[in-house]
Protein backbone atom coordinates (compact mmCIF):
# COMPACT_ATOMS: atom_id res chain seq x y z
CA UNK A 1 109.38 -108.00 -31.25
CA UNK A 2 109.81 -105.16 -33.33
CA UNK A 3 107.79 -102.15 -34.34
CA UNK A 4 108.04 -100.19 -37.42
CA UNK A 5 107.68 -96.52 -37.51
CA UNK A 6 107.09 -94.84 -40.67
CA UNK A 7 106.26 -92.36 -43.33
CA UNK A 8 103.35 -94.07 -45.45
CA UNK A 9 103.52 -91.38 -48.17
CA UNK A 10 100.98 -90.06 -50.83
CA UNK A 11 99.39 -93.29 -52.45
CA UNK A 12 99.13 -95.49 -49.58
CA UNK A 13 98.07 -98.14 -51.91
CA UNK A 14 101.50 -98.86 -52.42
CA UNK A 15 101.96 -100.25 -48.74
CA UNK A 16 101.01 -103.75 -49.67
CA UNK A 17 98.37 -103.23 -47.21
CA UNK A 18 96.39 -105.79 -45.90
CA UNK A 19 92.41 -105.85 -46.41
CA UNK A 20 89.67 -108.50 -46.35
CA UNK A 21 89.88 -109.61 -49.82
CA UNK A 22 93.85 -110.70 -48.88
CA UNK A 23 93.47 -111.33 -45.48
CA UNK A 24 92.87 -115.35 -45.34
CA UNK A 25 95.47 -115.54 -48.54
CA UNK A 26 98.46 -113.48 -46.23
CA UNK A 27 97.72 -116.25 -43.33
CA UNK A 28 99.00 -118.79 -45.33
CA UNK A 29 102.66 -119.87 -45.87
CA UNK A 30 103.94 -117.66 -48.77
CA UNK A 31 100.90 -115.73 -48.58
CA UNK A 32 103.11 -112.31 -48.44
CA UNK A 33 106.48 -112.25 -49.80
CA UNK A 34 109.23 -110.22 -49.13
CA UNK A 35 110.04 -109.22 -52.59
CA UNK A 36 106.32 -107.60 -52.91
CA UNK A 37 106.61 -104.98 -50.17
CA UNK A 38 107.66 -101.50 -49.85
CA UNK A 39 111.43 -100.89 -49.56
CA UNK A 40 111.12 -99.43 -46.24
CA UNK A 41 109.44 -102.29 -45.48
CA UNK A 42 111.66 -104.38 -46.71
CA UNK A 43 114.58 -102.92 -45.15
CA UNK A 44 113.05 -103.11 -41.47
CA UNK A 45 112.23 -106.62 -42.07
CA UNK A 46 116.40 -106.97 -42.54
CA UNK A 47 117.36 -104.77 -39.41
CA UNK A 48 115.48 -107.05 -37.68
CA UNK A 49 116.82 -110.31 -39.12
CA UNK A 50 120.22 -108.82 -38.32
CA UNK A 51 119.52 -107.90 -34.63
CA UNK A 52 118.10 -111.47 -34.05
CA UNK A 53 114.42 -110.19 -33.23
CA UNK A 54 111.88 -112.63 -34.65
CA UNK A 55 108.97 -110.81 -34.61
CA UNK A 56 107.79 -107.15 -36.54
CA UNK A 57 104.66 -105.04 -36.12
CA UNK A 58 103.90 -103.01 -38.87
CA UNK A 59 100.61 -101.46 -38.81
CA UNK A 60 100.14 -101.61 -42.43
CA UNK A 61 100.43 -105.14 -41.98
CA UNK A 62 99.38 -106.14 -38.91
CA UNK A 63 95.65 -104.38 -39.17
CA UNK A 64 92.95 -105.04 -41.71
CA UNK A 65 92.99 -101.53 -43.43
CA UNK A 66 89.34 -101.52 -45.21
CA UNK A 67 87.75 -103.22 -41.52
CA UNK A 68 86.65 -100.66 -39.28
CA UNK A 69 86.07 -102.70 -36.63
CA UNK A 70 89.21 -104.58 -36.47
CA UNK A 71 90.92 -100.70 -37.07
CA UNK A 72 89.37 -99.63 -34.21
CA UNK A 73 89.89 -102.72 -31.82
CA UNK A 74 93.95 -102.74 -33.13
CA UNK A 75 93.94 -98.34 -32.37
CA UNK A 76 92.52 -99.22 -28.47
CA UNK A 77 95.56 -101.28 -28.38
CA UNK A 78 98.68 -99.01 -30.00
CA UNK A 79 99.74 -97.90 -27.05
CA UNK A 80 100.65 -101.46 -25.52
CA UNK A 81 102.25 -102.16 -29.33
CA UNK A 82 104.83 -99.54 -29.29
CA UNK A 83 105.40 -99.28 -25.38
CA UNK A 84 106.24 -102.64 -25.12
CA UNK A 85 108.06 -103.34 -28.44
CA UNK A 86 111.72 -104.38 -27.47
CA UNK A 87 112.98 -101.55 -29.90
CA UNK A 88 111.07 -99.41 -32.57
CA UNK A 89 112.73 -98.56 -35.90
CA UNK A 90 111.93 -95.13 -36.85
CA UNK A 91 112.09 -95.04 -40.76
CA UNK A 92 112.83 -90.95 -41.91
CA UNK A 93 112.07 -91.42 -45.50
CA UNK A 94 109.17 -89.72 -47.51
CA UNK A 95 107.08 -92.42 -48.08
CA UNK A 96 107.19 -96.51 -47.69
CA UNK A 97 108.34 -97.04 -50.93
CA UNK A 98 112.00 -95.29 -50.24
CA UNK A 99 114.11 -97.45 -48.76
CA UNK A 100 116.32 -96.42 -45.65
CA UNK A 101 119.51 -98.78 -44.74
CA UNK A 102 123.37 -97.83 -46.22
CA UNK A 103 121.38 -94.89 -48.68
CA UNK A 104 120.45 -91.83 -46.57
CA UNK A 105 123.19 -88.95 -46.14
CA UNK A 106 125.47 -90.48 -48.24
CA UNK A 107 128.02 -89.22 -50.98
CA UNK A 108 126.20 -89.45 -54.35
CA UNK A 109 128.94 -89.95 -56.53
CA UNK A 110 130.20 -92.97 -54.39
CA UNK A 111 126.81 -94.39 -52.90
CA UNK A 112 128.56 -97.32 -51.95
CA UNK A 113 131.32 -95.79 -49.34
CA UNK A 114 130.20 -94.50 -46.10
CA UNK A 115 131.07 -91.12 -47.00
CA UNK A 116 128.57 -88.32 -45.87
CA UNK A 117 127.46 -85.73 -48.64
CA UNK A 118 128.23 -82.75 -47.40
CA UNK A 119 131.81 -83.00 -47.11
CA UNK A 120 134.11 -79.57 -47.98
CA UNK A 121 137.38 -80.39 -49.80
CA UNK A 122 140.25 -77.91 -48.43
CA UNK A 123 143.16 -77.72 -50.31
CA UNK A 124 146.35 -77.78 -48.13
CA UNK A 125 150.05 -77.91 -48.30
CA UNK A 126 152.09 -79.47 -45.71
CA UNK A 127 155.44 -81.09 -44.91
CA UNK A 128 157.36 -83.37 -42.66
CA UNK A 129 158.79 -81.02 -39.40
CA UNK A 130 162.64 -81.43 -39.03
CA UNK A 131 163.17 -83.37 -42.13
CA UNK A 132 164.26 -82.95 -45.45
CA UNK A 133 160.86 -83.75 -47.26
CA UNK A 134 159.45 -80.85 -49.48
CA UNK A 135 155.94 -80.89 -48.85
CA UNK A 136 153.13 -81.68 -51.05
CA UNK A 137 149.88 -80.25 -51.64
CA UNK A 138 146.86 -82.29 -51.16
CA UNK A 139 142.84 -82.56 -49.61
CA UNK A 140 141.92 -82.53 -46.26
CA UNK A 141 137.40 -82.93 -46.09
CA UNK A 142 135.90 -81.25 -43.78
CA UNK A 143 132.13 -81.07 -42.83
CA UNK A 144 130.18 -77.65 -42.89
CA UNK A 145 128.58 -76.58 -39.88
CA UNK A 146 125.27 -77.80 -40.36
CA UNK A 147 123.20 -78.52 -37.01
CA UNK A 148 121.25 -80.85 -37.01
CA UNK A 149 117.52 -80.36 -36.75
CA UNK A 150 115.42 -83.39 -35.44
CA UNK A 151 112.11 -81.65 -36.12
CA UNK A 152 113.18 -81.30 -39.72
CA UNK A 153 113.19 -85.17 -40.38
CA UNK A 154 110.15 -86.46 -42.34
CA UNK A 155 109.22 -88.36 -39.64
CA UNK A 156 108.93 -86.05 -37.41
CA UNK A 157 106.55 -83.99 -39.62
CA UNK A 158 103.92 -86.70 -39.48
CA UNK A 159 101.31 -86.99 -37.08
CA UNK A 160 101.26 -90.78 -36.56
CA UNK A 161 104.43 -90.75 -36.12
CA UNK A 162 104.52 -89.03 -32.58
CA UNK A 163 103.01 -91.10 -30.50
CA UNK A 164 104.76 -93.96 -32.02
CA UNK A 165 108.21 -92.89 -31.18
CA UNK A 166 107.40 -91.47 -27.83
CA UNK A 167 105.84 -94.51 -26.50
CA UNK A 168 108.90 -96.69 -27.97
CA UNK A 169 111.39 -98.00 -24.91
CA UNK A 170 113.90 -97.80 -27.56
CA UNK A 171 113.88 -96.11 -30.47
CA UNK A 172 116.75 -95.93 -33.24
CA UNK A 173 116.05 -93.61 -35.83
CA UNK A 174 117.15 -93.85 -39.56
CA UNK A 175 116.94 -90.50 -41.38
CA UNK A 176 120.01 -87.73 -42.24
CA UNK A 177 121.76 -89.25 -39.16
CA UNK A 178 121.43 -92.61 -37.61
CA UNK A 179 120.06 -92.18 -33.97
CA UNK A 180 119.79 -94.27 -30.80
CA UNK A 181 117.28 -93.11 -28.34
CA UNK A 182 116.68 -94.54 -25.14
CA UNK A 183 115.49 -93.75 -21.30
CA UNK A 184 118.90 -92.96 -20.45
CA UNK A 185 120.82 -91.59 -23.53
CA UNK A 186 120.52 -90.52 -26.86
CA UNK A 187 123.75 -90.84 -29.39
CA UNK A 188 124.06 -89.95 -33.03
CA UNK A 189 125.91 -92.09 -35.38
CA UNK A 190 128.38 -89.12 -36.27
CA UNK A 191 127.94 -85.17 -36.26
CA UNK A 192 127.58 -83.25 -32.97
CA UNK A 193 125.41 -84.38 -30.13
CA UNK A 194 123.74 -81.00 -29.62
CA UNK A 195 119.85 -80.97 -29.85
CA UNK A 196 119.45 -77.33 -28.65
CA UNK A 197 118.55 -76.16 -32.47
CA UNK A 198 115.44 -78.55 -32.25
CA UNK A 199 113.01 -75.64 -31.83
CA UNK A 200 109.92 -78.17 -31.25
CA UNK A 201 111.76 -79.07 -28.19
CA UNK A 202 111.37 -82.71 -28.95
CA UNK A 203 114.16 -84.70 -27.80
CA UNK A 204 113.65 -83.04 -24.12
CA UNK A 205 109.71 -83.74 -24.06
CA UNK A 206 110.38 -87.75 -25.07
CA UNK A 207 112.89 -88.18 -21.93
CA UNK A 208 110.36 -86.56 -19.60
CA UNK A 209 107.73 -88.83 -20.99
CA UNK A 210 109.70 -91.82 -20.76
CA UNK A 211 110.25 -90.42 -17.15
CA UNK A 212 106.79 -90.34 -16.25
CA UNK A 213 106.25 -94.29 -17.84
CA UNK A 214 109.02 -95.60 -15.88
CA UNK A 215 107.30 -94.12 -12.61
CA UNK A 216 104.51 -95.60 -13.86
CA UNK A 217 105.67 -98.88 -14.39
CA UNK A 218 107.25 -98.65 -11.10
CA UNK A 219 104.42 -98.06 -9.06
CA UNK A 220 102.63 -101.00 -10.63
CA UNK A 221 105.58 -103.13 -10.07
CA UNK A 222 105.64 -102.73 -6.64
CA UNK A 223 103.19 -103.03 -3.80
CA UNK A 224 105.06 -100.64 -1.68
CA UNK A 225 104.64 -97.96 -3.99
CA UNK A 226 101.15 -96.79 -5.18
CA UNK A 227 100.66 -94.39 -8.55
CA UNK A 228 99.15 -91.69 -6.01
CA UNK A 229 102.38 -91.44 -4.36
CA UNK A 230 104.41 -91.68 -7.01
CA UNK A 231 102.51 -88.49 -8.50
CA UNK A 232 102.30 -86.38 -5.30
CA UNK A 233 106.47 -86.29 -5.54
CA UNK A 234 106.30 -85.70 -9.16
CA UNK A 235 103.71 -82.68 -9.35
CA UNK A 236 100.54 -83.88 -11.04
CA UNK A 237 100.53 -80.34 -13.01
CA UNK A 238 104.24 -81.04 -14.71
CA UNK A 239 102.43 -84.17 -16.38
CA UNK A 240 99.19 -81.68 -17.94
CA UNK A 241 102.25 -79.03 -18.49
CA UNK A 242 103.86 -81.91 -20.51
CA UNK A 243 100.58 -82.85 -21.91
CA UNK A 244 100.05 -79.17 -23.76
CA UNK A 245 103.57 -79.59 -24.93
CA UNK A 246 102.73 -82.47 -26.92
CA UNK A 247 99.90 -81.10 -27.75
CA UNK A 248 101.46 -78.32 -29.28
CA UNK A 249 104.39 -80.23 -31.26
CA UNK A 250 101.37 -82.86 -32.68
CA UNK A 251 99.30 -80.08 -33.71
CA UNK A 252 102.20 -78.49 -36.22
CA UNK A 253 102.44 -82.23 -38.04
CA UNK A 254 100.70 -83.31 -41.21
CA UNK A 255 97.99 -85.59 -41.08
CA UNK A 256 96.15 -86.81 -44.16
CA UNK A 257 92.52 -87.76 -43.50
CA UNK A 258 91.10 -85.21 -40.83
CA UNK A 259 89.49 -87.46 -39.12
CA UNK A 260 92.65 -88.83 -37.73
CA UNK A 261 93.18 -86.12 -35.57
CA UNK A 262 92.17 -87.68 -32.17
CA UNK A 263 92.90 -91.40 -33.57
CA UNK A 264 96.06 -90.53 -34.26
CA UNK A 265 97.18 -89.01 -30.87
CA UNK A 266 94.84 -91.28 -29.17
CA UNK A 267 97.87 -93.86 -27.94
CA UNK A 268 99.57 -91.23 -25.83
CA UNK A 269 95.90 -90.35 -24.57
CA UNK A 270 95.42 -93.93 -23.24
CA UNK A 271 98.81 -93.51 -21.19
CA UNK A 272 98.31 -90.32 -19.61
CA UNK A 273 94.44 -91.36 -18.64
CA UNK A 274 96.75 -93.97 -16.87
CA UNK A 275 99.45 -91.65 -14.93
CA UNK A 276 96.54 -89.60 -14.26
CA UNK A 277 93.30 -91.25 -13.78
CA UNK A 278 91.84 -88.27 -15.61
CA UNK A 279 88.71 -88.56 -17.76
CA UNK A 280 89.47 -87.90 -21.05
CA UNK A 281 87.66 -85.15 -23.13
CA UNK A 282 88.54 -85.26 -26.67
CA UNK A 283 92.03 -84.15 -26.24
CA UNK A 284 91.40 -82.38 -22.71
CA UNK A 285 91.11 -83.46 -19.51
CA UNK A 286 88.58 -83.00 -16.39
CA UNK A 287 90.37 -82.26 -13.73
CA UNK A 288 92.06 -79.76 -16.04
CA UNK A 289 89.33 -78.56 -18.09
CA UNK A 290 89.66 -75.07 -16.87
CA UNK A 291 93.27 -74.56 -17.71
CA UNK A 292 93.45 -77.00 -21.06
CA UNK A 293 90.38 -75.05 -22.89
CA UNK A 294 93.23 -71.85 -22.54
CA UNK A 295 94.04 -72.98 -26.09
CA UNK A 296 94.88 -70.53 -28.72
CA UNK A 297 96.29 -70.01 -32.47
CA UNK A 298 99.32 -67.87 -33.67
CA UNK A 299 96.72 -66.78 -35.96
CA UNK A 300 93.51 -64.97 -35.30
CA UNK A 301 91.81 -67.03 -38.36
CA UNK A 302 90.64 -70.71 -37.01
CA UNK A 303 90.96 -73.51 -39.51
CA UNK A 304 87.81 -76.29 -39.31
CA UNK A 305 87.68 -79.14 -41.70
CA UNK A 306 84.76 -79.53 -43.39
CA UNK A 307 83.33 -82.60 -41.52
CA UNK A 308 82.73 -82.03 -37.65
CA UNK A 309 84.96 -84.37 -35.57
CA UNK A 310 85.42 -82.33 -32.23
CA UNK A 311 83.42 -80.10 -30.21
CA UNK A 312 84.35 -76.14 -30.98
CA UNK A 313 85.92 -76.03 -27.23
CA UNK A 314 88.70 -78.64 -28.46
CA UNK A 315 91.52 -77.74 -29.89
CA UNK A 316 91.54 -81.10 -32.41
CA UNK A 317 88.47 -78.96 -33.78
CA UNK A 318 90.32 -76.90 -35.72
CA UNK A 319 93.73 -77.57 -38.02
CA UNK A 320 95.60 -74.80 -36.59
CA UNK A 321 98.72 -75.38 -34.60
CA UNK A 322 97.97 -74.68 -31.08
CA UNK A 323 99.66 -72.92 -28.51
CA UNK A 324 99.32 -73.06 -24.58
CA UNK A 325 101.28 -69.22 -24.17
CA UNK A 326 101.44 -67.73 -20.46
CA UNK A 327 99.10 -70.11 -18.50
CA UNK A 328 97.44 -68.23 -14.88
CA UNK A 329 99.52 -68.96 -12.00
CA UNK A 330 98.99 -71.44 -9.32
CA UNK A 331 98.19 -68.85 -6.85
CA UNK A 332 94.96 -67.94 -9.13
CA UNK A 333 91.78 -67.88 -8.76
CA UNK A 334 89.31 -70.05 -10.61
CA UNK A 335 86.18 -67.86 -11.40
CA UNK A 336 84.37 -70.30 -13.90
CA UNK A 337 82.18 -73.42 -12.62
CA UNK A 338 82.06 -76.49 -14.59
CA UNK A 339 78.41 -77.51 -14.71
CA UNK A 340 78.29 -80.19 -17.21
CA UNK A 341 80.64 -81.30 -20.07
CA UNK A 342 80.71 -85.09 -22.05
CA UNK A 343 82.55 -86.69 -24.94
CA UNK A 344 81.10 -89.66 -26.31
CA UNK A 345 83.93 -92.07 -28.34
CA UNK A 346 82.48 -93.20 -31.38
CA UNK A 347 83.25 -96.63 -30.39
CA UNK A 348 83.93 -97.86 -26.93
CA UNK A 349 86.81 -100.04 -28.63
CA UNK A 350 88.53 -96.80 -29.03
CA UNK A 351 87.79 -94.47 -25.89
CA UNK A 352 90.43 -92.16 -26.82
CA UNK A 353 89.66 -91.83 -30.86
CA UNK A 354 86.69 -90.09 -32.46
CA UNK A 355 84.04 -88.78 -30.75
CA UNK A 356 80.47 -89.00 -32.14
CA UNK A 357 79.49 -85.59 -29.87
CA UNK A 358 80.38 -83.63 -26.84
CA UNK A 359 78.87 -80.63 -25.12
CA UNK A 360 80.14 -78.61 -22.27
CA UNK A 361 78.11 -75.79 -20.15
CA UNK A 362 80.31 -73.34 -17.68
């Protein structure tokens, strides 16, 4: 199957969602048509006709949006939906209703050709060598020198959408450029292949996820090899390293309902509580604890929405993006004890979503 990563946009109600009142009628044959959803929608439904795929997950779909129990049963579960999608379609438009295939980058006088938009006409005059032709004058296009920014996508400036993409096997990305990613390459459908302007460092912290999964995977696969091992070669502190790193690049997306701050990183949280068989504490760890509460803020000024959803100690308490800047060495010495610290899920159907409390005493 398919999974379907996207922007949902500013009136959600527009996402043909599905809710209790439509539920039974969208089980039924012709219960949802085509023709009635969102063009982004609509245009991953086609991509997926067209690679032979039978199946899509869409979450606006696929979970009943006004049920908060079946919400948080289908959020314990995300993680397994995206990791073990055969390929995840990565819609880069503004919102659900803008439509993605054959539109995005393309000339706007000629829509219809598969010229780009930012082409530079050059006026040039040339001729035949070693003949008698006089030259003419004509165009040669040209591209400007524009490199390409993956953080700048829309996509990529959604909360949601980071987990979603970074779990994906496969993902292949629709935006400004059309993208393949994969655990062994990554190749742009024209432009240069250079991802060192992506200041968020993205592109290098999904390979050394997808790293991490496959040793994972691995070690589950096969008896000879148990996950202990496997994370004794591979440094149990790169994986925490990695884990501020995505902490960092989530904490600088948008995210509409505050809330959703744990929820919606929650996926990734399941997988690391996996590679590490760490306790999670709302977005920190226990065997960690002393080095992930060495949060901070480029600015002095902390941000809190107005309804609690994380203890003060956590960095999902606050709105600010968060940095993890110049962390103590190995070689140093731990001077604070760790006498008692809990975070209670709100529901045990979602151990790594909201938390109804937590305390901690050092």
């Amino acid at each position: 199957y398919i999974a379907l990563s996207y922007c949902w946009g500013h009136r959600p109600t527009e996402n043909s969602m599905t809710k209790i009142a439509n539920f039974r009628a969208r089980l039924s044959p012709n219960g949802l048509l085509r023709d009635d959803l969102p063009a982004a929608i609509r245009d991953a439904i086609t991509i997926t006709e067209r690679l032979g795929i039978k199946y899509i997950w869409i979450d606006a779909l696929c979970m009943i949006q006004d049920d908060i129990e079946d919400k948080h049963a289908e959020l314990g579960k995300m993680s397994q939906y995206y990791r073990n999608s055969f390929l995840t379609i990565a819609a880069s438009t503004p919102s659900a209703t803008t439509g993605f295939i054959g539109k995005l980058g393309r000339c706007e006088k000629h829509p219809d050709s598969p010229l780009p938009r930012d082409l530079v006409p050059l006026d040039v005059f040339a001729h035949l060598h070693d003949t008698k032709d006089s030259g003419g004058a004509g165009k040669i296009y040209v591209r400007e020198e524009n490199p390409y920014q993956l953080h700048e996508e829309p996509i990529n400036k959604r909360a949601w959408t980071l987990q979603e993409c970074i779990l994906a096997p496969r993902v292949l990305l629709f935006g400004s450029r059309v993208i393949w990613f994969c655990q062994h390459m990554t190749h742009s459908d024209g432009g240069v292949e250079d991802w060192s302007f992506d200041q968020n460092d993205l592109e290098r912290t999904r390979r050394e996820f997808q790293v991490k999964l496959r040793q994972l995977e691995k070690a589950s696969l096969d008896s000879d090899i148990t996950l202990e091992s496997t994370l004794r070669k591979t440094e149990t502190r790169d994986l925490y390293d990695l884990w501020h790193r995505l902490v960092g690049t989530y904490s600088r997306r948008a995210i509409s309902y505050p809330a959703d701050k744990l929820p919606a990183i929650s996926a990734v949280a399941a997988v690391f509580s996996k590679l590490t068989k760490d306790e999670y504490l709302a977005g920190l760890w226990r065997s960690n604890l002393a080095r992930d509460l060495l949060w901070t803020t480029p600015e002095a000024a902390t941000h809190r929405p107005k309804t609690w959803r994380a203890p003060t100690w956590s960095w999902a308490s606050v709105s600010n993006a968060i940095l993890y800047n110049q962390p103590p060495p190995e070689s140093a010495t731990l001077l604070a004890d760790v006498l008692e610290v809990e975070a209670v899920p709100l529901t045990d159907m979602a151990p790594f979503g909201e938390v109804e409390r937590g305390h901690l005493t050092i």
